[in-house]
PDB file of N, CA and C in Angstrom:
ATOM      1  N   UNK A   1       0.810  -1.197   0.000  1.00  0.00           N
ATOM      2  CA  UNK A   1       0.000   0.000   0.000  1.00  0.00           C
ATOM      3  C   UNK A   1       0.855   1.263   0.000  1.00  0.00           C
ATOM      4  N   UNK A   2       1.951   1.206   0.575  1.00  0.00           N
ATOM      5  CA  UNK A   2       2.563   2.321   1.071  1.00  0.00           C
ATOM      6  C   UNK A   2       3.345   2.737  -0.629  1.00  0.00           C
ATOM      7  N   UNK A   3       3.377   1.592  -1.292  1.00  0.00           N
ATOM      8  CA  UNK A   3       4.454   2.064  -3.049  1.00  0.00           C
ATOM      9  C   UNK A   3       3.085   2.455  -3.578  1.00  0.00           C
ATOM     10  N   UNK A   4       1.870   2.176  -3.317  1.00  0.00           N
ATOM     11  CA  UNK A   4       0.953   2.865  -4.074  1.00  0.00           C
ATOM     12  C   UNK A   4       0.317   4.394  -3.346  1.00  0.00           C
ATOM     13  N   UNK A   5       0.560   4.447  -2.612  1.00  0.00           N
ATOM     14  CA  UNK A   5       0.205   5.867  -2.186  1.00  0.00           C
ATOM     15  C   UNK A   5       1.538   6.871  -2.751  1.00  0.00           C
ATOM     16  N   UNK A   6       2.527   6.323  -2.357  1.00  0.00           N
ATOM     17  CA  UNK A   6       3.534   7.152  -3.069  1.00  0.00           C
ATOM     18  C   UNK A   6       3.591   7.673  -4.355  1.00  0.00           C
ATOM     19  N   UNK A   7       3.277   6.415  -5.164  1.00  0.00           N
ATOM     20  CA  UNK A   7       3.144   6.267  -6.617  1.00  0.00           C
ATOM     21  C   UNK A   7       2.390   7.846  -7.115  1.00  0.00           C
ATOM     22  N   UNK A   8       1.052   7.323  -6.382  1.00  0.00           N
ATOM     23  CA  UNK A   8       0.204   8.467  -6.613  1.00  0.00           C
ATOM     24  C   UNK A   8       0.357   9.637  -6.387  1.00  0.00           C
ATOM     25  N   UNK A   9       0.880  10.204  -5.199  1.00  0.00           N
ATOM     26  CA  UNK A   9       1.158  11.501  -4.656  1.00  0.00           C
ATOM     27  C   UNK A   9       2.558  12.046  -5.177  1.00  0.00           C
ATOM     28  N   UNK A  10       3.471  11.146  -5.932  1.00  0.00           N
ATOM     29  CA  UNK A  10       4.389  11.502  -6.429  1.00  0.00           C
ATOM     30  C   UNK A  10       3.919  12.007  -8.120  1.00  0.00           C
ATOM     31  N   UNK A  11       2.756  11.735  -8.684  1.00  0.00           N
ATOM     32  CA  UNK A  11       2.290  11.600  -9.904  1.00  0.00           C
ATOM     33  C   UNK A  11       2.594  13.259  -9.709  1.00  0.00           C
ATOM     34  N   UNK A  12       1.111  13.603  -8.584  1.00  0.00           N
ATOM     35  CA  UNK A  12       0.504  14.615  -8.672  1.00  0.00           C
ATOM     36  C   UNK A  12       1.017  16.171  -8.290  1.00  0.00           C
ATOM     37  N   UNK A  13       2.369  15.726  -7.658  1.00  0.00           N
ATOM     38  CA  UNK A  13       2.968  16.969  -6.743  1.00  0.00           C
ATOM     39  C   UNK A  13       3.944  17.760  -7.801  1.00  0.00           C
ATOM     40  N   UNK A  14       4.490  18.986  -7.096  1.00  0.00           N
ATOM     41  CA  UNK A  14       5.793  19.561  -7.999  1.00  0.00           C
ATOM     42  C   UNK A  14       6.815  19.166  -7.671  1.00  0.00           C
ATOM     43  N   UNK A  15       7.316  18.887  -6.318  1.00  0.00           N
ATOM     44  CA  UNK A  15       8.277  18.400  -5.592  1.00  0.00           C
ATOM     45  C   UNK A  15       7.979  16.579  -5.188  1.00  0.00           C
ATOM     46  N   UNK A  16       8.463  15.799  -6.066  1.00  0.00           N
ATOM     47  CA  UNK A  16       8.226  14.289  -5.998  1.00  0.00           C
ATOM     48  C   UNK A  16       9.171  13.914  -4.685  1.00  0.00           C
ATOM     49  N   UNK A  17      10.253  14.246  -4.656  1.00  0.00           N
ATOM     50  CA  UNK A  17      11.448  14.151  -4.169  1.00  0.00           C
ATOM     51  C   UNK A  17      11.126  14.724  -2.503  1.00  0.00           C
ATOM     52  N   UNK A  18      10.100  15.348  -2.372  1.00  0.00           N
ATOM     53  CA  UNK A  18       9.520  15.727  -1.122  1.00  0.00           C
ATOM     54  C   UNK A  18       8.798  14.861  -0.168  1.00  0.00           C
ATOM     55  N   UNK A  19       8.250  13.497  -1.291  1.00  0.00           N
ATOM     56  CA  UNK A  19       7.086  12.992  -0.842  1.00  0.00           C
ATOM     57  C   UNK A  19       8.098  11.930   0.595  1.00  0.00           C
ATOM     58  N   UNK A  20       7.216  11.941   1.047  1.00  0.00           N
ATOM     59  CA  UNK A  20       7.431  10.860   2.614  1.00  0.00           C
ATOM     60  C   UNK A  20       6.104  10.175   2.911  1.00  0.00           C
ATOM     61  N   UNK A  21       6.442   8.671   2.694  1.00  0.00           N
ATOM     62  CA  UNK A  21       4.888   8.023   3.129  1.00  0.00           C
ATOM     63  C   UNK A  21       5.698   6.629   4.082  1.00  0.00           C
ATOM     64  N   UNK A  22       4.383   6.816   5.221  1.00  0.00           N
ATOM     65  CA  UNK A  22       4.773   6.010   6.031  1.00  0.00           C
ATOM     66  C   UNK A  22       4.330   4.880   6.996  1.00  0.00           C
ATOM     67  N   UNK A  23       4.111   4.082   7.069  1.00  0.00           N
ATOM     68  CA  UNK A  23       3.373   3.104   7.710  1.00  0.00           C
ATOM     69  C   UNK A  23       3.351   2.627   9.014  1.00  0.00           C
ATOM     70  N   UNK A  24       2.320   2.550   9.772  1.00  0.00           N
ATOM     71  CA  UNK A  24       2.235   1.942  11.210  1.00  0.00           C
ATOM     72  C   UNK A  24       1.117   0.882  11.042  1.00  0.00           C
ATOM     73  N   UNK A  25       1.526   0.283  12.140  1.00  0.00           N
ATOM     74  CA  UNK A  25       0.499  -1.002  12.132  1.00  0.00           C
ATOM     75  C   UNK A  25      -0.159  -0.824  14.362  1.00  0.00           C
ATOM     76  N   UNK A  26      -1.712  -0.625  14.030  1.00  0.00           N
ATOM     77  CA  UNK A  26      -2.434  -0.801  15.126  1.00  0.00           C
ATOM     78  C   UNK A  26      -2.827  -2.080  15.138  1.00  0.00           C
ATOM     79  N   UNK A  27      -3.590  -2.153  15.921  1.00  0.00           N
ATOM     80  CA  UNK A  27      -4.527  -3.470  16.382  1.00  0.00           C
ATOM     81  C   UNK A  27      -5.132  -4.348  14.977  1.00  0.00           C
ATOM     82  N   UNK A  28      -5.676  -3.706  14.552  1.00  0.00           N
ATOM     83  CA  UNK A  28      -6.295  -4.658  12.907  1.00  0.00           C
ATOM     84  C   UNK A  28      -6.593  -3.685  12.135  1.00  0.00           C
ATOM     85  N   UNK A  29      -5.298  -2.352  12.240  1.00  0.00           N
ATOM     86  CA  UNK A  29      -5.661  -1.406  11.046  1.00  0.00           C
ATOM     87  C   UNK A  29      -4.152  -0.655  10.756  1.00  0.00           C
ATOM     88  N   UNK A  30      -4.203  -0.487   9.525  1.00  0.00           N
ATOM     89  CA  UNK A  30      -2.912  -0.106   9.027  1.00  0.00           C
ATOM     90  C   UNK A  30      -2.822   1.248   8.862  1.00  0.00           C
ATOM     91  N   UNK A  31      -1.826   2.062   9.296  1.00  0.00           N
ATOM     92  CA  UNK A  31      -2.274   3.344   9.210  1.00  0.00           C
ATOM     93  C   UNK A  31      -0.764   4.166   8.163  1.00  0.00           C
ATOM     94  N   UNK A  32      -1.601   4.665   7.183  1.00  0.00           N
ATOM     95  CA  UNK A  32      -0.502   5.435   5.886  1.00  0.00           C
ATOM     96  C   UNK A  32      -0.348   6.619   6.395  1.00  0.00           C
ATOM     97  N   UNK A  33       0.664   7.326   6.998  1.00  0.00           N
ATOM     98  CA  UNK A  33       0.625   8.891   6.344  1.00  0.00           C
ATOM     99  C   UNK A  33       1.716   9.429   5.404  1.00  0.00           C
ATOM    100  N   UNK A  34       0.839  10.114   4.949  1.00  0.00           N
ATOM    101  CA  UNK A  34       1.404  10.828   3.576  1.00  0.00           C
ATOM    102  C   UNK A  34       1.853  12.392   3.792  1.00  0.00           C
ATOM    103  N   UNK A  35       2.960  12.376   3.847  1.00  0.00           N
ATOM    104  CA  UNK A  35       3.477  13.964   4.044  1.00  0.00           C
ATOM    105  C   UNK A  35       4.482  14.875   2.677  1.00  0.00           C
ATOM    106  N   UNK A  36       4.097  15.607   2.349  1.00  0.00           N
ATOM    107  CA  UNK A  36       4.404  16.293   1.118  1.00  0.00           C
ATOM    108  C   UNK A  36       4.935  18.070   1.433  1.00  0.00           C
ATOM    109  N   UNK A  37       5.447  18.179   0.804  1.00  0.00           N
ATOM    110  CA  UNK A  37       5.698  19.922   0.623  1.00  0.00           C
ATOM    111  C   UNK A  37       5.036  20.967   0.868  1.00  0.00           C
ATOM    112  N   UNK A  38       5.122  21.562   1.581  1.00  0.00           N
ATOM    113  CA  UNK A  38       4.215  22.362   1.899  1.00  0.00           C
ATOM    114  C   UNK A  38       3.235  23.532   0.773  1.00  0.00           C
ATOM    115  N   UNK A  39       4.280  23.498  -0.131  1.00  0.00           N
ATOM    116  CA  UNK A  39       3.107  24.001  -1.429  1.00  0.00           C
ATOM    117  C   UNK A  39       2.902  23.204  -2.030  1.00  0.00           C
ATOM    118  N   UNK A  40       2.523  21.585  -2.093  1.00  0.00           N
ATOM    119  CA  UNK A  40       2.533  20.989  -3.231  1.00  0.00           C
ATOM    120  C   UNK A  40       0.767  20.517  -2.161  1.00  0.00           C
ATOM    121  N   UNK A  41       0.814  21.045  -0.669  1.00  0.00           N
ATOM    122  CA  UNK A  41      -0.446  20.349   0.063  1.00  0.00           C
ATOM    123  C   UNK A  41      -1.836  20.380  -0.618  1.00  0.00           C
ATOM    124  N   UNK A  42      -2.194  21.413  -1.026  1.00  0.00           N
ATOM    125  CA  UNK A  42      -3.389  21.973  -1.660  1.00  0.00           C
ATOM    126  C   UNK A  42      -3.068  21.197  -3.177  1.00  0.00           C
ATOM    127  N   UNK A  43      -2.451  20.294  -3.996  1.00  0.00           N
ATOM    128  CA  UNK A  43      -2.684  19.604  -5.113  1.00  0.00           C
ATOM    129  C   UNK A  43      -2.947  18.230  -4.560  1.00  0.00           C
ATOM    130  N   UNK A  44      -2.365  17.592  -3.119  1.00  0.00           N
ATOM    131  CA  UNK A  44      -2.631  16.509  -2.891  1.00  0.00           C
ATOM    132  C   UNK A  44      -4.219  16.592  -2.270  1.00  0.00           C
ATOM    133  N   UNK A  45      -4.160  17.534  -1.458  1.00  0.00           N
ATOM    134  CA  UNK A  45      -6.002  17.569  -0.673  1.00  0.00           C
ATOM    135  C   UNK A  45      -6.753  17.662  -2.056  1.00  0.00           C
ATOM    136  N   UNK A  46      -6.801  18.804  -3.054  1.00  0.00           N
ATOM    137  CA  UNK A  46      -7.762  19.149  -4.214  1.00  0.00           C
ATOM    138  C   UNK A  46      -9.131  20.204  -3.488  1.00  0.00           C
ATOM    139  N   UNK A  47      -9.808  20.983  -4.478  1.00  0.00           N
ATOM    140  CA  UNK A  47     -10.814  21.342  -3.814  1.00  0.00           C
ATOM    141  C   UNK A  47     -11.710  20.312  -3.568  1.00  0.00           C
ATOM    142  N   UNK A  48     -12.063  21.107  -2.329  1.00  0.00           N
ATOM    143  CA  UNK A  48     -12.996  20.655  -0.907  1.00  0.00           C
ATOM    144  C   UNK A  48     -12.887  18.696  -0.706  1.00  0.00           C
ATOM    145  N   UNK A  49     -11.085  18.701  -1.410  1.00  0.00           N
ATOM    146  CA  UNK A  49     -10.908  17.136  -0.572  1.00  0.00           C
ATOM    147  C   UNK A  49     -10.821  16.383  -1.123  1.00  0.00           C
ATOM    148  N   UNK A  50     -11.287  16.630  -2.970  1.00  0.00           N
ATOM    149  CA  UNK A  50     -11.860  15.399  -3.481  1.00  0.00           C
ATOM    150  C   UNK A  50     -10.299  14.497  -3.829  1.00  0.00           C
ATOM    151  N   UNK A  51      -9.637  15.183  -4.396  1.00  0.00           N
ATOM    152  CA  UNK A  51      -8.137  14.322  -4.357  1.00  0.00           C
ATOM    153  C   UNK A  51      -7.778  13.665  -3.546  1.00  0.00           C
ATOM    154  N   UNK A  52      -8.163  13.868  -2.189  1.00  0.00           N
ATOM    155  CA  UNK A  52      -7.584  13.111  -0.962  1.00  0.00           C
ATOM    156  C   UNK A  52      -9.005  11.997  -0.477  1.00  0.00           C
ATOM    157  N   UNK A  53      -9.807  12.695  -0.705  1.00  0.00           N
ATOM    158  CA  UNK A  53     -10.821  10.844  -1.041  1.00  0.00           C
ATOM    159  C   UNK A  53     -10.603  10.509  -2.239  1.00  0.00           C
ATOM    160  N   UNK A  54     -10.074  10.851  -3.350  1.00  0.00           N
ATOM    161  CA  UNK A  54     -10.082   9.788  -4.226  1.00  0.00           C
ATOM    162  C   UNK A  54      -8.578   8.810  -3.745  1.00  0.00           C
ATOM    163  N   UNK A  55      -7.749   9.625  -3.445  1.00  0.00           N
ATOM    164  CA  UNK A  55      -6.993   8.130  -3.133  1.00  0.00           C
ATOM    165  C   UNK A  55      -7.394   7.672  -2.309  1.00  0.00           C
ATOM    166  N   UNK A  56      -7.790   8.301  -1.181  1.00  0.00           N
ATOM    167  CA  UNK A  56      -8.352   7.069   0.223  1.00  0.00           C
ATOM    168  C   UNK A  56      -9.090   5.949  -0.482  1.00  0.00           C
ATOM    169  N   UNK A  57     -10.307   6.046  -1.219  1.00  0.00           N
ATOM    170  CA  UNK A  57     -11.026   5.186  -2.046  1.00  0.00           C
ATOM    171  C   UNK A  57     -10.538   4.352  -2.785  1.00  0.00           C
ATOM    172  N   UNK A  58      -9.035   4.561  -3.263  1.00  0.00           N
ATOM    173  CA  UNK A  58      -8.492   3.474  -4.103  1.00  0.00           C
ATOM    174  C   UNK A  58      -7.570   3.153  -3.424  1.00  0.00           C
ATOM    175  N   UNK A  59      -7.033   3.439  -1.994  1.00  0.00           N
ATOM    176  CA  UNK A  59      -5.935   2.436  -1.219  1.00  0.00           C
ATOM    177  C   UNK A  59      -7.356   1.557  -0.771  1.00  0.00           C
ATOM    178  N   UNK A  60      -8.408   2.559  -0.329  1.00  0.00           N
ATOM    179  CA  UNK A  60      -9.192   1.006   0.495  1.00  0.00           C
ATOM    180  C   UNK A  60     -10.015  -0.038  -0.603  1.00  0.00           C
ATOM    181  N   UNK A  61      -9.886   0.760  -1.562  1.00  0.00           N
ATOM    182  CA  UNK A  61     -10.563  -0.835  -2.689  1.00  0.00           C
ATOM    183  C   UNK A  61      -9.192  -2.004  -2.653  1.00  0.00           C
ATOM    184  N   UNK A  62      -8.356  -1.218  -2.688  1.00  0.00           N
ATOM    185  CA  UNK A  62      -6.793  -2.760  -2.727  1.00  0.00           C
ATOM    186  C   UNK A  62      -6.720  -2.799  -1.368  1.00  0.00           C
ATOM    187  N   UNK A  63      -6.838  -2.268  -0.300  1.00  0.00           N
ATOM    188  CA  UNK A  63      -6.931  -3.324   1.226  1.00  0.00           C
ATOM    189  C   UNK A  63      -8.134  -4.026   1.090  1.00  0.00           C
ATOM    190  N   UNK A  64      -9.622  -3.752   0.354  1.00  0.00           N
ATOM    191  CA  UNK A  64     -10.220  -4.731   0.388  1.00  0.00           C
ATOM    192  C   UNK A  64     -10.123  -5.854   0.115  1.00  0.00           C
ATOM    193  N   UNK A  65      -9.440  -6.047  -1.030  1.00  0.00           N
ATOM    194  CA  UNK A  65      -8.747  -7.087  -1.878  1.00  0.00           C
ATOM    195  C   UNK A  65      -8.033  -7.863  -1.080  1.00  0.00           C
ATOM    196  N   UNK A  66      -7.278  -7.592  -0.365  1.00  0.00           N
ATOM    197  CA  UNK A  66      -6.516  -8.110   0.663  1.00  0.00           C
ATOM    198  C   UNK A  66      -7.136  -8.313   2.189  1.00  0.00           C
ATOM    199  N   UNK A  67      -8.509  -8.227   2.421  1.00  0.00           N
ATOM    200  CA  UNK A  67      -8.722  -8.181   3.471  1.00  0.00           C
ATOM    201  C   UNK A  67      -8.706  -7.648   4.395  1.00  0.00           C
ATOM    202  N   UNK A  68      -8.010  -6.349   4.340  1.00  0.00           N
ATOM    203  CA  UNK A  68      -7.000  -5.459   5.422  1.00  0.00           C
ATOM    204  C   UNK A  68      -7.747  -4.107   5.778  1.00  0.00           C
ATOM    205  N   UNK A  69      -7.993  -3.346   6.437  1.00  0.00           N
ATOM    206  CA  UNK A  69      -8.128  -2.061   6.936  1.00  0.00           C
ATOM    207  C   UNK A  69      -7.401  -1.042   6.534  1.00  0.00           C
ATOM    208  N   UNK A  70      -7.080   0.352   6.237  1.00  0.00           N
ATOM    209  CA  UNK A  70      -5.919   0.454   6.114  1.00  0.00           C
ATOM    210  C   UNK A  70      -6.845   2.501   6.155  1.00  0.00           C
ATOM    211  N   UNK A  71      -5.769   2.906   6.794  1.00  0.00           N
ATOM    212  CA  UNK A  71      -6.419   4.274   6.819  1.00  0.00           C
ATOM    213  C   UNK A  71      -5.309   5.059   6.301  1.00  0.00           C
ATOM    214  N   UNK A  72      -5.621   6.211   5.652  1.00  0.00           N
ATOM    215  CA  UNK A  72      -4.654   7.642   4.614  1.00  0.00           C
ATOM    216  C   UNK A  72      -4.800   8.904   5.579  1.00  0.00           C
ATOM    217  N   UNK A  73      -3.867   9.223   6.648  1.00  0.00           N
ATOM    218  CA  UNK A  73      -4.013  10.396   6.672  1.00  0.00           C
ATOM    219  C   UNK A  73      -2.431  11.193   5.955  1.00  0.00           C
ATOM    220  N   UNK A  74      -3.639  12.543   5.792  1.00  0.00           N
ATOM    221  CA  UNK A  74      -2.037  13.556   5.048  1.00  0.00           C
ATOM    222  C   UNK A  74      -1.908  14.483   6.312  1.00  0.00           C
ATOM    223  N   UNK A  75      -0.776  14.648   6.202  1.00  0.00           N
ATOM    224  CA  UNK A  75      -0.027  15.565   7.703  1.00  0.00           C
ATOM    225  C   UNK A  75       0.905  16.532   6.582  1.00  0.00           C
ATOM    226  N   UNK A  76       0.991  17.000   7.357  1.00  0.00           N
ATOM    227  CA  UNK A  76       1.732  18.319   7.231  1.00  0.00           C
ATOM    228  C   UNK A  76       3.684  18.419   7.758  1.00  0.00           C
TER     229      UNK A  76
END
């Protein structure tokens, strides 16, 4: 999950070379965060978000696939 969130947020940014994604593991949920450049934030969120649910929506269709939980937050 974590080469496909990258994948993506590296597509979309100006600074690729910025991107940092990172993984923890809770109880029965996997947790991504995705941290990027500080001007590149507003191309990964999109207006009112929709960029940042559309990837949430396509990491959790491939944890479905796999069975898995898996949550996207973007930090700063």
């Amino acid at each position: 999950m974590v080469e496909l969130v990258s994948a993506i947020a590296k597509s979309l940014v100006s600074h690729p070379e910025a991107v940092e994604v990172t993984e923890s593991q809770t109880d029965d949920t996997t947790v991504i965060q995705l941290k990027v450049a500080e001007d590149d934030m507003g191309m990964v969120i999109g207006k009112q978000g929709r960029i940042a649910k559309a990837i949430r929506t396509v990491v959790k269709a491939a944890a479905t696939k796999s069975n898995k939980k898996v949550v996207v937050e973007i930090v700063q």
